[in-house]
C-alpha atoms as a PDB file:
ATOM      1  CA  UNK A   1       0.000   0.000   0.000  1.00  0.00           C
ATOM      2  CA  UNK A   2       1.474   3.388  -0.594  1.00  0.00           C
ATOM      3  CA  UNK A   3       2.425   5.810   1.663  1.00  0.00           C
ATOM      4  CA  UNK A   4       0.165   8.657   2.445  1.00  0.00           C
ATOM      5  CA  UNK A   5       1.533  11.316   4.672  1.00  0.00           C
ATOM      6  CA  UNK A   6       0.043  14.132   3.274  1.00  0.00           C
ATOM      7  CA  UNK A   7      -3.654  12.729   4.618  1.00  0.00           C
ATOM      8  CA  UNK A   8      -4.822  13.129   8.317  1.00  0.00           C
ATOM      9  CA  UNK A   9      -7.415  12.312  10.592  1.00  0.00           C
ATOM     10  CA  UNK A  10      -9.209  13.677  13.520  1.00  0.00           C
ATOM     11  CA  UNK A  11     -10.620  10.832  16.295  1.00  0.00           C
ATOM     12  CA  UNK A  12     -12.409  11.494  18.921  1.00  0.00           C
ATOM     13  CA  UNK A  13     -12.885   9.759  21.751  1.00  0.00           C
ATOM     14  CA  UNK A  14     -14.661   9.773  24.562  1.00  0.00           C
ATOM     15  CA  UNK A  15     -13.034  10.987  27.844  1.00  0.00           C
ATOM     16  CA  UNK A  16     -14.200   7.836  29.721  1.00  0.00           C
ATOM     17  CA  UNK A  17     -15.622   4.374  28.623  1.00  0.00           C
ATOM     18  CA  UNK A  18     -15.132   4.280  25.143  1.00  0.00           C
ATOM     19  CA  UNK A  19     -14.698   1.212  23.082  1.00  0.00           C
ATOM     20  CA  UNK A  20     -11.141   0.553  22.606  1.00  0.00           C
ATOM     21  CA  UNK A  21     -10.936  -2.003  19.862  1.00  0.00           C
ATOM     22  CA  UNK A  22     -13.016   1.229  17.700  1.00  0.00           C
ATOM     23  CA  UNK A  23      -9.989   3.557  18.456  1.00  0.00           C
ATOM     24  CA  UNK A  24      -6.928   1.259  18.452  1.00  0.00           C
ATOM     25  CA  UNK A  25      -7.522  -1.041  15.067  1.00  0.00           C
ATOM     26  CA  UNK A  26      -8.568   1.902  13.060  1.00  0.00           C
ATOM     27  CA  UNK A  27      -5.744   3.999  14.193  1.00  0.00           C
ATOM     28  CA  UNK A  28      -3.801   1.356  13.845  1.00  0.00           C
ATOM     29  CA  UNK A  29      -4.747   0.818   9.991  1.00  0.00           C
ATOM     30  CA  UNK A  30      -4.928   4.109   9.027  1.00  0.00           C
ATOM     31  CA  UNK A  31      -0.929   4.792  10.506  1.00  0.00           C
ATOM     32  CA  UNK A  32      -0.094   1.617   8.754  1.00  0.00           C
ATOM     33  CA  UNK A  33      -0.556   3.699   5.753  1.00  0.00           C
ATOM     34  CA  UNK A  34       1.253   6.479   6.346  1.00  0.00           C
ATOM     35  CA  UNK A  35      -2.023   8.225   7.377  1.00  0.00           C
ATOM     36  CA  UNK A  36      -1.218  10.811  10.194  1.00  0.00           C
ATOM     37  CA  UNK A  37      -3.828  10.312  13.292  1.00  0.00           C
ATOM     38  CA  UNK A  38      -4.625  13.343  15.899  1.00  0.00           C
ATOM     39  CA  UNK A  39      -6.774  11.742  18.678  1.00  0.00           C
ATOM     40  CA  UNK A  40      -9.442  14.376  19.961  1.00  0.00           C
ATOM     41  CA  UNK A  41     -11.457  14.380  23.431  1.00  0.00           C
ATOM     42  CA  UNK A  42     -12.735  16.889  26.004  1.00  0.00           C
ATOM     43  CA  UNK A  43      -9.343  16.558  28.351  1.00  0.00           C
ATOM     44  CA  UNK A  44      -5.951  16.599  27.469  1.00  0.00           C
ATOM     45  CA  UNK A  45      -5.416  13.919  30.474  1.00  0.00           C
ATOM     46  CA  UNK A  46      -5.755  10.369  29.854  1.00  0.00           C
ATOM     47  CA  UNK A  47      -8.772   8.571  28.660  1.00  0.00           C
ATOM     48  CA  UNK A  48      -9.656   5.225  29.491  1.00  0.00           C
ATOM     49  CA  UNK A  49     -11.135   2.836  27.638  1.00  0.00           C
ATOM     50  CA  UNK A  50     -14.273   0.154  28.351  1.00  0.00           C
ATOM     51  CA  UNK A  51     -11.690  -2.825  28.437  1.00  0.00           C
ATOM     52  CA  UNK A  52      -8.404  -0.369  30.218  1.00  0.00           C
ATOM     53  CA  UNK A  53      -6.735   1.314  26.957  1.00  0.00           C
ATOM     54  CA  UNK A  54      -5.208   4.353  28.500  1.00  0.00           C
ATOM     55  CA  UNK A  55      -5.046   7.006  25.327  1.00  0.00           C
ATOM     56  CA  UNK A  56      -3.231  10.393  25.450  1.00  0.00           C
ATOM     57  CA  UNK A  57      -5.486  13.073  23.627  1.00  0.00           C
ATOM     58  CA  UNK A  58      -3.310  15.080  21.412  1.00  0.00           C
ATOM     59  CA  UNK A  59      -5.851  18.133  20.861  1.00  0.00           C
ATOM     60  CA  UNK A  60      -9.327  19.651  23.066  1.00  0.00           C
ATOM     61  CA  UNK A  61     -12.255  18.572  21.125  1.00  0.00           C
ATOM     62  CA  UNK A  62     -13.485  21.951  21.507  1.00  0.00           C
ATOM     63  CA  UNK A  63     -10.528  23.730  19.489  1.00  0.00           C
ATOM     64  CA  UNK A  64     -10.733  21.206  16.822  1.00  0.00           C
ATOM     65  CA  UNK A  65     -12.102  21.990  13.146  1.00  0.00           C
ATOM     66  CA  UNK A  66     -13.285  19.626  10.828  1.00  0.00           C
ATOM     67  CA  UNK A  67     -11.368  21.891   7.671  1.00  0.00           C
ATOM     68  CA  UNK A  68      -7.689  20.912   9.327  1.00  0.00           C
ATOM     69  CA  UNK A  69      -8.205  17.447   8.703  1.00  0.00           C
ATOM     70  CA  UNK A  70      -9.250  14.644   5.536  1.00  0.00           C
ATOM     71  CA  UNK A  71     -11.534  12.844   7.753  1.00  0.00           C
ATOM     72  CA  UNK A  72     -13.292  13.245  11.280  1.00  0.00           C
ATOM     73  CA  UNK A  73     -14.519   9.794  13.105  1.00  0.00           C
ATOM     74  CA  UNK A  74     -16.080   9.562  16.414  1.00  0.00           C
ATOM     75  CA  UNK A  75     -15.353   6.585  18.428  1.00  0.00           C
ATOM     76  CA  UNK A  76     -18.120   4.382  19.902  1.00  0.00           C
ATOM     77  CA  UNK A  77     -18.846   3.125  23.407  1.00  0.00           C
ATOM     78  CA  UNK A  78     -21.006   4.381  26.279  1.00  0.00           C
ATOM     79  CA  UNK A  79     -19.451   7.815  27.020  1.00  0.00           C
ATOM     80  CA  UNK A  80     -19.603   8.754  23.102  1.00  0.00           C
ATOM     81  CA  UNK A  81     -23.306   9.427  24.230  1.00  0.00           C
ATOM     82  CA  UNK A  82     -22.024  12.184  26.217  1.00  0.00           C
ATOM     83  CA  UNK A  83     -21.685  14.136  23.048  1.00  0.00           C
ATOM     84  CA  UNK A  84     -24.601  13.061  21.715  1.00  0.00           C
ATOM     85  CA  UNK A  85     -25.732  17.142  22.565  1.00  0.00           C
ATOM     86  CA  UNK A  86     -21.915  18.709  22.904  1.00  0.00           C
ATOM     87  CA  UNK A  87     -22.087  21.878  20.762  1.00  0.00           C
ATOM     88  CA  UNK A  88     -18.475  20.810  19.867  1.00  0.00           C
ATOM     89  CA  UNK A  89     -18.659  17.237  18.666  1.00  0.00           C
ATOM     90  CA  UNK A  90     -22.035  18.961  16.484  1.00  0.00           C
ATOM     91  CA  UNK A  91     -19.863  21.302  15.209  1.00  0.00           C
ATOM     92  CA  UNK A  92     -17.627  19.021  14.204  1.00  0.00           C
ATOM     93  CA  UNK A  93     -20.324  16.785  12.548  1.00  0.00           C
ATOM     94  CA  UNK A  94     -21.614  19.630  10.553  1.00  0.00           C
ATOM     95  CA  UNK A  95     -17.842  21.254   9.996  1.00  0.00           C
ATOM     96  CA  UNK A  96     -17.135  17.216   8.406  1.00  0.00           C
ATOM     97  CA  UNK A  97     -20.117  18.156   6.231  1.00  0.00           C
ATOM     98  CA  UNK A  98     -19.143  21.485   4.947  1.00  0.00           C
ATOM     99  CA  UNK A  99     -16.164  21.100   3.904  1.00  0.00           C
ATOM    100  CA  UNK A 100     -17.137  17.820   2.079  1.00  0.00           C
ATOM    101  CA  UNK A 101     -14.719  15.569   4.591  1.00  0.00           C
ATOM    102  CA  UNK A 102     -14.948  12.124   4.796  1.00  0.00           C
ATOM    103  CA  UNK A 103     -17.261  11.894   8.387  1.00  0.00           C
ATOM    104  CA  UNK A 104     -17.238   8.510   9.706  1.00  0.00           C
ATOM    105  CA  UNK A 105     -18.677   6.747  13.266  1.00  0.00           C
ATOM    106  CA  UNK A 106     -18.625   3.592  15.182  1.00  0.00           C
ATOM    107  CA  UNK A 107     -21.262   1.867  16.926  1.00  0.00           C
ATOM    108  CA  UNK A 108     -22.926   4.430  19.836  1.00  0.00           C
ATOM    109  CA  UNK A 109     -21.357   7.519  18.173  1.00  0.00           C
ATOM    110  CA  UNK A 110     -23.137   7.356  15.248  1.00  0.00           C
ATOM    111  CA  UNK A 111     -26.057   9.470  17.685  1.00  0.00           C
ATOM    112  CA  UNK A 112     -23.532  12.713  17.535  1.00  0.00           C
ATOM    113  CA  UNK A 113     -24.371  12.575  13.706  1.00  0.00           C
ATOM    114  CA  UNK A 114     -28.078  12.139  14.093  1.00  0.00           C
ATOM    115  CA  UNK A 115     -28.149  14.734  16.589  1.00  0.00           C
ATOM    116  CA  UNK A 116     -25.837  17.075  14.750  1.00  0.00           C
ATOM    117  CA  UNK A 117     -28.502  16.704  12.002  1.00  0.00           C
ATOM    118  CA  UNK A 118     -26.268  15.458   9.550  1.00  0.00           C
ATOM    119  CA  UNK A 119     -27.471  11.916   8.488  1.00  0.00           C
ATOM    120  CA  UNK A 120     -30.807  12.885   6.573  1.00  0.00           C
ATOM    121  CA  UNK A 121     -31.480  10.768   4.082  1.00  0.00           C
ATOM    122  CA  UNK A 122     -28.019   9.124   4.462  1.00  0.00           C
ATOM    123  CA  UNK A 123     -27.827   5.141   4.813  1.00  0.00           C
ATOM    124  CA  UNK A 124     -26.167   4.691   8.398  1.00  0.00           C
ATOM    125  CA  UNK A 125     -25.683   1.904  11.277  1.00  0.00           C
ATOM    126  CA  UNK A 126     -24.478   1.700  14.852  1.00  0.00           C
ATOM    127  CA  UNK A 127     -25.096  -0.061  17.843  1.00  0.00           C
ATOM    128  CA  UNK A 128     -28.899  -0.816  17.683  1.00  0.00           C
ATOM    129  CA  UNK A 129     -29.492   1.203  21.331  1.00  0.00           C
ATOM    130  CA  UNK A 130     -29.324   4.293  19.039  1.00  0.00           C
ATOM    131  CA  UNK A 131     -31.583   2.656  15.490  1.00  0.00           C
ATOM    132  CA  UNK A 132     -34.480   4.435  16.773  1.00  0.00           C
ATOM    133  CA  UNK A 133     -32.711   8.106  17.026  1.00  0.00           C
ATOM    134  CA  UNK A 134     -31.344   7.879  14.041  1.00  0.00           C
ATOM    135  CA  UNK A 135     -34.206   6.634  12.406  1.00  0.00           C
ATOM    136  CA  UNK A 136     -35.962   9.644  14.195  1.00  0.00           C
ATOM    137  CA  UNK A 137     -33.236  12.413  12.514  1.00  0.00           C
ATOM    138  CA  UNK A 138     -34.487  11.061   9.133  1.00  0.00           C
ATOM    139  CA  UNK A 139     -31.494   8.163   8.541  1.00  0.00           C
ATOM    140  CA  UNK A 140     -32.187   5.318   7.026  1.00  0.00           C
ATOM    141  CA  UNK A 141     -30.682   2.344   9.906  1.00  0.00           C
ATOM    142  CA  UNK A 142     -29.599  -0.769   7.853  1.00  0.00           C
ATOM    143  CA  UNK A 143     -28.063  -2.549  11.259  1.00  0.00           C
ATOM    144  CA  UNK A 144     -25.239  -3.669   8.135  1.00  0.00           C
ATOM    145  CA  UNK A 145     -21.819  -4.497  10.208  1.00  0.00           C
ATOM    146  CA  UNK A 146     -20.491  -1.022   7.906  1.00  0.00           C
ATOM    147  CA  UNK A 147     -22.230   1.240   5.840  1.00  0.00           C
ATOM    148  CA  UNK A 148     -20.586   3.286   3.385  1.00  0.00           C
ATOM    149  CA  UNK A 149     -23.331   6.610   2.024  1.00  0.00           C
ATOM    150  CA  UNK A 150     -20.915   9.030   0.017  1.00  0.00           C
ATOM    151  CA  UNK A 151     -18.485  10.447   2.042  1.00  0.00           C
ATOM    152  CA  UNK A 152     -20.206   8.834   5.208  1.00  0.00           C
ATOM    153  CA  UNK A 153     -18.995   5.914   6.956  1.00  0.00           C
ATOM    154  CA  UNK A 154     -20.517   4.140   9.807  1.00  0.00           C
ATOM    155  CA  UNK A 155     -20.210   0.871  11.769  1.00  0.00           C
ATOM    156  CA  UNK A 156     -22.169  -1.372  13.915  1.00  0.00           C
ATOM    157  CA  UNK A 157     -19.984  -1.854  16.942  1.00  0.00           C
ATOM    158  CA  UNK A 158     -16.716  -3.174  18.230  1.00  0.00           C
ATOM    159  CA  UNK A 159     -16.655  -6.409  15.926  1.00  0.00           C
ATOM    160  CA  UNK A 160     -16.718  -3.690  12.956  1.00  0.00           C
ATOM    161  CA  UNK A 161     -13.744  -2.231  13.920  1.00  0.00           C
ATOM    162  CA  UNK A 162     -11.313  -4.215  11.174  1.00  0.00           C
ATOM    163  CA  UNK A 163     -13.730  -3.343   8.751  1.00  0.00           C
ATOM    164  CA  UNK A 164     -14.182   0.124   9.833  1.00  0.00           C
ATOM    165  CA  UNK A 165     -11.277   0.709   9.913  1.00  0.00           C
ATOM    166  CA  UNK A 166     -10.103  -0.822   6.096  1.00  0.00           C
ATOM    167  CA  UNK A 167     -13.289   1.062   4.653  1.00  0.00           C
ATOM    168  CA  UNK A 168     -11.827   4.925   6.472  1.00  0.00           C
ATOM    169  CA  UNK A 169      -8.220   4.117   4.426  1.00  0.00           C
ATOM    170  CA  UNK A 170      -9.782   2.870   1.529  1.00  0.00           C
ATOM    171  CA  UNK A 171     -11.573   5.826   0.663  1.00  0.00           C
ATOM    172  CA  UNK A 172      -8.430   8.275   2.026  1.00  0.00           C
ATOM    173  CA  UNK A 173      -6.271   6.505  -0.566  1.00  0.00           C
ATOM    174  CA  UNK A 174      -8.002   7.012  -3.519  1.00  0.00           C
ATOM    175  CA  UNK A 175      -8.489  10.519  -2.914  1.00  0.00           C
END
């Protein structure tokens, strides 16, 4: 695969409880490419993950914008819900949309998009707590382990990860 460095990526994450398996593999594939990761949350101290990943935010989610970056993806797990109604992470969402950025989310997190009002219309999963949301922001909830709408990609959950992951650096490298 060749070597990208010229591509990067905003995650976010979840201060506490996300999933780590949705941060780790994708990072992990998208570096494997030369693809330059910044990892995003609402503290620069560290963030634990659901199963004990510690992660060291490199940037405040709240000084974050979606035109310094190639793609934004929000990590899944329980405490993504805590920015299901953050004016940040919606900014984000919506920032991912205007500046026609590849906008991308795993399992829970896929409920910042349909809050941020971005996923109208759009093909989506996540973690089927949050079908009925979505659904209710005018998505269209396949439950499909990853969905890929346009310049939208979302996942199902922690199994997805790979996938997820391999679907993100796909559509990077073409680009």
């Amino acid at each position: 695969m060749s070597k990208n460095p010229a591509k990067k990526v905003l995650i976010v994450i979840a201060h506490e409880i996300f999933r780590d398996e949705e941060y780790l593999q994708p990072k992990e594939i998208l570096e494997s490419a030369g693809i330059k990761v910044v990892t995003a949350s609402i503290s620069l101290k560290p963030a634990t993950g659901k199963l004990g990943a510690i992660v060291y935010p490199d940037v405040l989610l709240q000084d974050s914008q979606a035109g310094d970056y190639d793609a934004i993806v929000f990590v899944g797990g329980s405490g993504s819900r805590n920015y299901f109604h953050d004016p940040a992470a919606q900014a984000l969402a919506k920032g991912a949309i205007d500046n026609k950025k590849l906008l991308a989310s795993i399992c829970s997190a896929t409920g910042i998009l349909a809050a941020a009002g971005v996923i109208k219309g759009k093909r989506v999963t996540s973690f089927p707590a949050e079908a009925e949301m979505i659904e209710q922001h005018g998505a269209h909830y396949t439950g499909q382990e990853v969905e890929i709408d346009g310049r939208l990609v979302t996942a199902n959950g922690p199994a997805a990860a790979v996938a997820f992951g391999q679907a993100i650096r796909k559509i990077l490298l073409k680009e």
